[in-house]
Protein backbone atom coordinates (compact mmCIF):
# COMPACT_ATOMS: atom_id res chain seq x y z
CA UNK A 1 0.00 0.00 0.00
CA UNK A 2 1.45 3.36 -0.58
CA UNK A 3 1.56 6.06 2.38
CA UNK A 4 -1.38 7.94 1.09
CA UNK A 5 -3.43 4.90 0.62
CA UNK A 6 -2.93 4.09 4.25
CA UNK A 7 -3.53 7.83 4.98
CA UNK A 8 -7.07 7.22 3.78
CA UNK A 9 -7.75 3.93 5.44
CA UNK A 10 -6.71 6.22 9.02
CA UNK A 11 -9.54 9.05 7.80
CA UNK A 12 -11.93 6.37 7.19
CA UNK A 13 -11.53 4.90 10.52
CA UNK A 14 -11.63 8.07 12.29
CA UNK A 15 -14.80 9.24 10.25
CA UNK A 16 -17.14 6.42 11.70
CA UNK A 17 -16.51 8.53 15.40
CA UNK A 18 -18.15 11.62 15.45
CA UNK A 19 -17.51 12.16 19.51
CA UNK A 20 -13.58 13.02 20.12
CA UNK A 21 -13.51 10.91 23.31
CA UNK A 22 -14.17 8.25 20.96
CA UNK A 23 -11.22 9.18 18.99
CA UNK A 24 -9.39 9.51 21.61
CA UNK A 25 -9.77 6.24 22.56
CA UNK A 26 -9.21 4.92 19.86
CA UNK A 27 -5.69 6.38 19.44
CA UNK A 28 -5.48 4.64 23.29
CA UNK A 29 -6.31 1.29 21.35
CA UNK A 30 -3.95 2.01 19.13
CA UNK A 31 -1.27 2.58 21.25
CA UNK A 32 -2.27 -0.01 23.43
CA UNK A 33 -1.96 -2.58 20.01
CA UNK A 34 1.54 -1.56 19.46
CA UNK A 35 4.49 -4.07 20.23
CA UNK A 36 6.61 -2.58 23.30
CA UNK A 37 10.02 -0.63 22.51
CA UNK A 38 12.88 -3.48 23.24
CA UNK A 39 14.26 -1.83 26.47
CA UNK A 40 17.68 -1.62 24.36
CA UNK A 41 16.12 1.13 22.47
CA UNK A 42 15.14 3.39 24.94
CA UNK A 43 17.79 5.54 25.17
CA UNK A 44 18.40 9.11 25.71
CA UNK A 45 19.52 9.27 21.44
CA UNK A 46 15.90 7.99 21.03
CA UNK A 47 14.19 10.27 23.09
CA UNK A 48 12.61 13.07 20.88
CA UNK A 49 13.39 16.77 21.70
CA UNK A 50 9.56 18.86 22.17
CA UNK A 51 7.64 16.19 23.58
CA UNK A 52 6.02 16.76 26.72
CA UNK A 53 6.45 13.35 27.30
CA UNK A 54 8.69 10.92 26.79
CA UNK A 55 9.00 9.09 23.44
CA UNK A 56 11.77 7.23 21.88
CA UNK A 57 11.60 6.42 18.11
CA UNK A 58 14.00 3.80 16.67
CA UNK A 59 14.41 3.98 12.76
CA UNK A 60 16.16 0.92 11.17
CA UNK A 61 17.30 0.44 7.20
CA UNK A 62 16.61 -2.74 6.04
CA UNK A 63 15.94 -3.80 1.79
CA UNK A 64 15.82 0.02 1.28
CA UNK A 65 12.84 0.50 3.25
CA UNK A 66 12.58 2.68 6.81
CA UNK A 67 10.86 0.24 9.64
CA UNK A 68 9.70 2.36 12.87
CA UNK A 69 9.33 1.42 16.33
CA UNK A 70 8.50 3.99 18.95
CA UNK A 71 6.99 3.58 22.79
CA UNK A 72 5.87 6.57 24.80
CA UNK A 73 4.88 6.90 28.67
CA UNK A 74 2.05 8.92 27.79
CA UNK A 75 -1.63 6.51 26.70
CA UNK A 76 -3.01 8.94 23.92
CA UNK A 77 0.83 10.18 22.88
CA UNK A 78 1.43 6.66 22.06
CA UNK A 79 -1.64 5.94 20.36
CA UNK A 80 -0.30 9.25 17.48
CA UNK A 81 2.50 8.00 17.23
CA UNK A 82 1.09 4.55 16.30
CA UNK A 83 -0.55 6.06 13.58
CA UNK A 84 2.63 7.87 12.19
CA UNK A 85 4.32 4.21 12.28
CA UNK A 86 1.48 2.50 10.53
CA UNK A 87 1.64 5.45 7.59
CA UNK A 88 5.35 5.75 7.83
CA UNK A 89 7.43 2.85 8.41
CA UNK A 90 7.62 -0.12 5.64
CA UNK A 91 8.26 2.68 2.64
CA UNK A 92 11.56 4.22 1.42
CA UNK A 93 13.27 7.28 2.64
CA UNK A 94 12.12 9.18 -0.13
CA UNK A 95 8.90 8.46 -0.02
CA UNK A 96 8.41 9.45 3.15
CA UNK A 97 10.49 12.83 2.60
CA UNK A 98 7.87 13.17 -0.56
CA UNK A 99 4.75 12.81 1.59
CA UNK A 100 2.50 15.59 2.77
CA UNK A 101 0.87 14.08 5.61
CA UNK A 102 -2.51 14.84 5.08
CA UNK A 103 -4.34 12.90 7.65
CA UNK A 104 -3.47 13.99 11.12
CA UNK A 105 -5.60 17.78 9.45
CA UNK A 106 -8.61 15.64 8.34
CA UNK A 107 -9.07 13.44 11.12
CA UNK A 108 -9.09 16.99 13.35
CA UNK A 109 -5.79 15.87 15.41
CA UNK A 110 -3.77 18.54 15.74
CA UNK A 111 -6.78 20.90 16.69
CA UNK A 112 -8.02 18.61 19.75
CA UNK A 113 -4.45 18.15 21.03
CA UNK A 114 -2.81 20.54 23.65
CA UNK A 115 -0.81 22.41 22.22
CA UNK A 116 2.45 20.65 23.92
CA UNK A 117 1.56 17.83 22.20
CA UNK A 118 0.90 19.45 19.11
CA UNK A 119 3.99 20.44 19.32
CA UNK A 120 5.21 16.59 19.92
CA UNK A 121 3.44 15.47 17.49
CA UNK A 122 5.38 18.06 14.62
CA UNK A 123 8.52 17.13 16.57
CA UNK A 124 7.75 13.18 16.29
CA UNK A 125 7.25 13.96 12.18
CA UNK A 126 10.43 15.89 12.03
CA UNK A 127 12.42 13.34 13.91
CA UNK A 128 10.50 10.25 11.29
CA UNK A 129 11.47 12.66 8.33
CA UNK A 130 15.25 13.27 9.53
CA UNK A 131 15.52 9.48 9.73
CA UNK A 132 14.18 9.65 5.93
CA UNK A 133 16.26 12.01 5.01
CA UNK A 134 19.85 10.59 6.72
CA UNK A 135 18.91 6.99 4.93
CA UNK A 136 18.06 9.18 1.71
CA UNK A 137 21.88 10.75 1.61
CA UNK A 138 23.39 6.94 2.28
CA UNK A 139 21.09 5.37 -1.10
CA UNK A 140 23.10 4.48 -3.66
CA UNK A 141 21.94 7.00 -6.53
């Protein structure tokens, strides 16, 4: 599937809640779904800078394609950025670097978060897309 095709499958889901506490709990699903960090990962290199709270994001390179694994402390924190590995991770650097993401506007995320954790969630994207673009300068052209 390509990145925006999954982008649409996330608006679809979020369209059959009209209530945000239903959204909201469904990001805590989603979180709660999500295969826990390997403690080896959770170090202060993976911690991302402008989160309230804490989230580490491993990247890893493998068959030219970016695979993400992330954990945070925080239930509906780790539920977003659950949703930014299902868009992101399995597709190449420049894919992602080429992607507008789209979703997290039509869904209405970023204007029922705090704004600390809007500001997490722009700093977990920046972090995903810095990943991108390192992997990106090491292709072979």
């Amino acid at each position: 599937m390509t990145i925006n095709e999954i982008q649409d499958e996330v608006i679809e889901e979020f369209s059959g809640f009209d209530d945000w506490m239903d959204k909201y709990q469904l990001l805590i699903d989603l979180g709660n779904e999500q295969e826990p960090l390997d403690e080896k990962y959770k170090t202060e290199s993976n911690l991302i800078d402008g989160c309230q709270s804490r989230v580490w994001l491993q990247a890893d390179y493998r068959d030219g394609l970016l695979w993400f694994t992330a954990e945070s402390d925080a239930l509906i924190v780790k539920g977003i950025v659950a949703l930014l590995i299902r868009v992101l991770s399995g597709h190449t650097p420049q894919e992602i670097l080429n992607t507008e993401l789209y979703f997290i506007d039509l869904i209405g995320l970023k204007e029922h978060l705090s704004p600390t954790r809007s500001n997490g969630l722009l700093a977990m994207v920046k972090q995903m897309k810095m990943y991108a673009l390192a992997y990106a300068a090491q292709a072979p052209k």
